[in-house]
PDB file of N, CA and C in Angstrom:
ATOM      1  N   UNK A   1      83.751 130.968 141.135  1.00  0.00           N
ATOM      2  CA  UNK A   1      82.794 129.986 140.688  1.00  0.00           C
ATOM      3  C   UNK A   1      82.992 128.723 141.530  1.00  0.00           C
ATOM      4  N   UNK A   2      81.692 128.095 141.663  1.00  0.00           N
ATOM      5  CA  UNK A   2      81.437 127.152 142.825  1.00  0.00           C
ATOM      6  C   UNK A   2      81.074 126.018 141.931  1.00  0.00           C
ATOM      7  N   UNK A   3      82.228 124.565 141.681  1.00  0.00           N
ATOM      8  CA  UNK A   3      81.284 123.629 140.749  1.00  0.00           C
ATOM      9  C   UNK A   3      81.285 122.497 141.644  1.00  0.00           C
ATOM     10  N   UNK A   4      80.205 121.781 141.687  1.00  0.00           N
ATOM     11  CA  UNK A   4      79.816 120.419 142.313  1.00  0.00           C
ATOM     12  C   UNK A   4      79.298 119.988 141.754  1.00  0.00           C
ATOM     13  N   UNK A   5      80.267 118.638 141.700  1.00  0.00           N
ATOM     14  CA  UNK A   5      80.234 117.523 140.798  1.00  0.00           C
ATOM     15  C   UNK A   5      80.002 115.859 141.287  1.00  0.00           C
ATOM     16  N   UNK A   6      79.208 115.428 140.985  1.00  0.00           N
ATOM     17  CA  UNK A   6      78.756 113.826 141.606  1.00  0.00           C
ATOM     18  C   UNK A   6      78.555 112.493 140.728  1.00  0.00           C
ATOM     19  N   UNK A   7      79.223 112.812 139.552  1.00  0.00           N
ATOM     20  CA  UNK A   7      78.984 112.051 138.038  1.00  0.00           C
ATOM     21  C   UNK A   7      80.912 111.074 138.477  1.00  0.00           C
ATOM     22  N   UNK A   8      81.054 110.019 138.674  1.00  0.00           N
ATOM     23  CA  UNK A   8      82.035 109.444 138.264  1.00  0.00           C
ATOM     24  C   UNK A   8      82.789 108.934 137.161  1.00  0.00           C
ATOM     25  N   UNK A   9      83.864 108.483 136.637  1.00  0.00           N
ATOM     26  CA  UNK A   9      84.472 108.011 135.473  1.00  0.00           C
ATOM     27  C   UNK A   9      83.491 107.303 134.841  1.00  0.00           C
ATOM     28  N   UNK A  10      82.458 106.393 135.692  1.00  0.00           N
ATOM     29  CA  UNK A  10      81.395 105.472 134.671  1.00  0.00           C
ATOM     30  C   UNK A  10      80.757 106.015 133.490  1.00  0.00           C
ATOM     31  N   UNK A  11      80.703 107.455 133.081  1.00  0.00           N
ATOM     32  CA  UNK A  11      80.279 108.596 132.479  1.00  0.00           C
ATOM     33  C   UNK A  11      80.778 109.241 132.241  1.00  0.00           C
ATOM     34  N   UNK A  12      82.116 109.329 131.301  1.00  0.00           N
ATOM     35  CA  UNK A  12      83.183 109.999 130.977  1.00  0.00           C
ATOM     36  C   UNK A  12      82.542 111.424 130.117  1.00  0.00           C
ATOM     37  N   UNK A  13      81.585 111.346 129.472  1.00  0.00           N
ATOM     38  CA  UNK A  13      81.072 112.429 128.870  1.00  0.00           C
ATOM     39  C   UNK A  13      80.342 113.154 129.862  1.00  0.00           C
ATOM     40  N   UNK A  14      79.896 113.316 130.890  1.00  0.00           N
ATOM     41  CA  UNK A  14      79.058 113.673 131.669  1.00  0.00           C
ATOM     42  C   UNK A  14      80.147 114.201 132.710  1.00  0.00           C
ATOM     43  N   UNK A  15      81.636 113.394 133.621  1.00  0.00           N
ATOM     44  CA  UNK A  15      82.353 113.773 134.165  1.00  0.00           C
ATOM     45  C   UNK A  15      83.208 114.901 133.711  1.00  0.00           C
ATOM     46  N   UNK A  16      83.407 114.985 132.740  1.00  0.00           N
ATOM     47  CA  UNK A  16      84.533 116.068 131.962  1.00  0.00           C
ATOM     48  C   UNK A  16      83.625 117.186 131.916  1.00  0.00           C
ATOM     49  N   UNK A  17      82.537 117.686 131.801  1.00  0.00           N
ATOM     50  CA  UNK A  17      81.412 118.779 131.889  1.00  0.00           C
ATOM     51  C   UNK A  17      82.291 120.130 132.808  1.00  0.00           C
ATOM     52  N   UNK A  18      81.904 119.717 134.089  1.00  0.00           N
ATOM     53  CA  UNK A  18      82.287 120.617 135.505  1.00  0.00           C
ATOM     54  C   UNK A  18      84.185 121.084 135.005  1.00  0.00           C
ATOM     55  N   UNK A  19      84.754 120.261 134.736  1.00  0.00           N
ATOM     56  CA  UNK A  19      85.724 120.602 134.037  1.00  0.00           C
ATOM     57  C   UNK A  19      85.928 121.664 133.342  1.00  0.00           C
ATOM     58  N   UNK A  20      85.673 120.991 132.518  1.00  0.00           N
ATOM     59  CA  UNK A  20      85.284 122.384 131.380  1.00  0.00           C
ATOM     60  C   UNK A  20      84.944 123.886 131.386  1.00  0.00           C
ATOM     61  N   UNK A  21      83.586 123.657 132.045  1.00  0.00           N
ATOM     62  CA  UNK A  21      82.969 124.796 132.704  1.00  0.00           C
ATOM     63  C   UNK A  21      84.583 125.473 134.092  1.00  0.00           C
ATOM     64  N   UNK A  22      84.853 125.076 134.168  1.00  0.00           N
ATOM     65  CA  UNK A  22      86.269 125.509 135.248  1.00  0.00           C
ATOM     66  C   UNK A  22      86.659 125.856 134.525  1.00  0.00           C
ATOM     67  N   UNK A  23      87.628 125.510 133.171  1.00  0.00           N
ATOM     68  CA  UNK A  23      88.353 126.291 132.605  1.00  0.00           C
ATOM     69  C   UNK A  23      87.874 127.566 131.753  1.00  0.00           C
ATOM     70  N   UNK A  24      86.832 127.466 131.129  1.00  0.00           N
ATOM     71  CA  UNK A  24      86.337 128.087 130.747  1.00  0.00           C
ATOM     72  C   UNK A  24      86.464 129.436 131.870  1.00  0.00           C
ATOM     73  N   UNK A  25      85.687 129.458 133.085  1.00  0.00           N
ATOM     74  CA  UNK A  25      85.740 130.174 133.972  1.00  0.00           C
ATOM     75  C   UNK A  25      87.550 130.839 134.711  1.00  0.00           C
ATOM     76  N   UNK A  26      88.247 130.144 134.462  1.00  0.00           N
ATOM     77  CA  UNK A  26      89.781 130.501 134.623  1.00  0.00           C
ATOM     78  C   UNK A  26      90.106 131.442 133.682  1.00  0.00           C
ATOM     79  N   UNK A  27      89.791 131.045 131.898  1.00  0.00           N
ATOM     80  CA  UNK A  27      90.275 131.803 131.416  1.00  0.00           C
ATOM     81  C   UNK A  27      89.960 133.007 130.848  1.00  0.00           C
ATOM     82  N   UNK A  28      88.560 133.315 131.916  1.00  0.00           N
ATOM     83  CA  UNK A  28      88.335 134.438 131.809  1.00  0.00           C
ATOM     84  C   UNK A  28      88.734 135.064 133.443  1.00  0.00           C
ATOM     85  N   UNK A  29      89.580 134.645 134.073  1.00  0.00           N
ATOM     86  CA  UNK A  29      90.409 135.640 135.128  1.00  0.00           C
ATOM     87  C   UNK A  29      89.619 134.595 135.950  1.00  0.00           C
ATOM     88  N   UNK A  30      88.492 134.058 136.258  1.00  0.00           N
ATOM     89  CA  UNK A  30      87.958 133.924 137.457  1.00  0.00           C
ATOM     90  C   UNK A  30      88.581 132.819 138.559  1.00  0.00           C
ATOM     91  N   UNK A  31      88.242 132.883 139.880  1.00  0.00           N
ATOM     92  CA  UNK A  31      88.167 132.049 140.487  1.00  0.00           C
ATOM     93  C   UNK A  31      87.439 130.661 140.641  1.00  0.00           C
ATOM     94  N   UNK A  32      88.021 129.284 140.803  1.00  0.00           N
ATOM     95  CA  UNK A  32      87.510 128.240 140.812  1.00  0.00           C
ATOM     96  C   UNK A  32      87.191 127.222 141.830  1.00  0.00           C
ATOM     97  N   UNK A  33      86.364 126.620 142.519  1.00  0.00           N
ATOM     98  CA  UNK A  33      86.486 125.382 142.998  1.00  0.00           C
ATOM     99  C   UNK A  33      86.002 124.384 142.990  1.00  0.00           C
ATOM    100  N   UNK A  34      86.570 123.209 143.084  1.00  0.00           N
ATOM    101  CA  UNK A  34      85.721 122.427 142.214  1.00  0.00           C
ATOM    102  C   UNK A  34      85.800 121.290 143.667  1.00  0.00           C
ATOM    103  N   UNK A  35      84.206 120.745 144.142  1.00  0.00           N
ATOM    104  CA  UNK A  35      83.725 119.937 144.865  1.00  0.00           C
ATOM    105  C   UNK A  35      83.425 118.334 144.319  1.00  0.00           C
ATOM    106  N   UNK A  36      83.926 117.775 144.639  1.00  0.00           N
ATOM    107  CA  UNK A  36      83.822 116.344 144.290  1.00  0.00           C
ATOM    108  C   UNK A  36      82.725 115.098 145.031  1.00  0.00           C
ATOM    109  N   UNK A  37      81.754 114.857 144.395  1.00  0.00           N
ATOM    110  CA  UNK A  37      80.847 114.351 145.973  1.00  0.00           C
ATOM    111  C   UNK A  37      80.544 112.776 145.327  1.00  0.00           C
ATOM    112  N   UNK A  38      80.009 111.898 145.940  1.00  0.00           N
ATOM    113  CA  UNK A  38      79.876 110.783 145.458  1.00  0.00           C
ATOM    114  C   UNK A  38      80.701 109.667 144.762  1.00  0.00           C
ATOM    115  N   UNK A  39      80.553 109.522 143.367  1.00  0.00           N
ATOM    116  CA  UNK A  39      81.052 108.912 142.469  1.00  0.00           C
ATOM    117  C   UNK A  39      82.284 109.285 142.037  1.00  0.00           C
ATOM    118  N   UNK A  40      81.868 111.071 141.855  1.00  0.00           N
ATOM    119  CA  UNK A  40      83.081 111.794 141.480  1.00  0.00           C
ATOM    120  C   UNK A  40      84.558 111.818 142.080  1.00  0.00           C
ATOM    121  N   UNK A  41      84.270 111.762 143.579  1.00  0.00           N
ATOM    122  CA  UNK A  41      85.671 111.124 144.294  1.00  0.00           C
ATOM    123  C   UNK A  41      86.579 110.647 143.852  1.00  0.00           C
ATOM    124  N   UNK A  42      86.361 109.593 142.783  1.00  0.00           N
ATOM    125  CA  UNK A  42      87.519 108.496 142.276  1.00  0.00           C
ATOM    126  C   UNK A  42      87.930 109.356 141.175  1.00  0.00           C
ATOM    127  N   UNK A  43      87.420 110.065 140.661  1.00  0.00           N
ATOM    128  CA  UNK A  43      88.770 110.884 139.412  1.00  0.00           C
ATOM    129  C   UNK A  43      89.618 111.376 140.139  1.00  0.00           C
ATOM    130  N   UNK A  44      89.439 111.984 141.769  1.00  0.00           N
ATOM    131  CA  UNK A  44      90.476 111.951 141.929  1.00  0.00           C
ATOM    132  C   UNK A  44      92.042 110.967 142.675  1.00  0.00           C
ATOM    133  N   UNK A  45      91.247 110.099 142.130  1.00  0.00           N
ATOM    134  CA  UNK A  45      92.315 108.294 142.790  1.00  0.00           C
ATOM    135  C   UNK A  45      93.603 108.759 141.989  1.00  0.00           C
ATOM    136  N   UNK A  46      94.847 108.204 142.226  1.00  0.00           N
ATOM    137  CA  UNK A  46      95.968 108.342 141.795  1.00  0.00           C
ATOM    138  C   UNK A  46      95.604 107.494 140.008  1.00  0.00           C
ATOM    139  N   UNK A  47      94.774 106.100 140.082  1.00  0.00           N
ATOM    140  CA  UNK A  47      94.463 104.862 139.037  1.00  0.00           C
ATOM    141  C   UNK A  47      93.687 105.740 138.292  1.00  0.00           C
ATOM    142  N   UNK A  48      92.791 106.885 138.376  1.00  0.00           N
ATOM    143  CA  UNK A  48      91.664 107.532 137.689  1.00  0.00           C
ATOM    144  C   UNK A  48      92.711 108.198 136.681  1.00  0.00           C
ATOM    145  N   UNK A  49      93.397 109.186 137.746  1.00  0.00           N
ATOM    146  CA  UNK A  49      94.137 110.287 136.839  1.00  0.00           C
ATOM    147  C   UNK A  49      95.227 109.483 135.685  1.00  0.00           C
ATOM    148  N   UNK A  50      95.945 107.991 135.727  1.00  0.00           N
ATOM    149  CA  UNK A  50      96.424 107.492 134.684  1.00  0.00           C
ATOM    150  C   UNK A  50      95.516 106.899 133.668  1.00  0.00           C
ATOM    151  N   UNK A  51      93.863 106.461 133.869  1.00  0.00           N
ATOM    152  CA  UNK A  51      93.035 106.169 132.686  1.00  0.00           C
ATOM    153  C   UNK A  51      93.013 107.738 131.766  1.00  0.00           C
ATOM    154  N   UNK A  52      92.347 107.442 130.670  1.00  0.00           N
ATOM    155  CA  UNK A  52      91.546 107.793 129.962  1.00  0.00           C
ATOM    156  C   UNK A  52      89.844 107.911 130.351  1.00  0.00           C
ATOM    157  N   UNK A  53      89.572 109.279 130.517  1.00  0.00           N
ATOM    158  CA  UNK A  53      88.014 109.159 130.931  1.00  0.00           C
ATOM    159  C   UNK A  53      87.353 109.348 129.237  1.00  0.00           C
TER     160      UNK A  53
END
């Protein structure tokens, strides 16, 4: 599974989505990757991953 994602932290309900849908997809055996484009970039900042989204 192919997820691309362009929603940043400004939209914490909307960012956690593609997430989800990943695990969901893991724990049924599958393969994942997850594309980060735009906004979405900054969840992965070192400052993102210590907030709360």
């Amino acid at each position: 599974m192919h997820v691309l994602t362009t929603i940043g932290p400004d939209n914490s309900t909307k960012a956690v989505l593609p997430f989800i849908a990943g695990k969901g997809a893991m724990s049924r055996g599958e393969s994942v990757a997850m594309f980060a484009m735009q906004e979405a970039t900054y969840l992965g900042a070192p400052s993102a991953a210590s907030n709360d989204l």
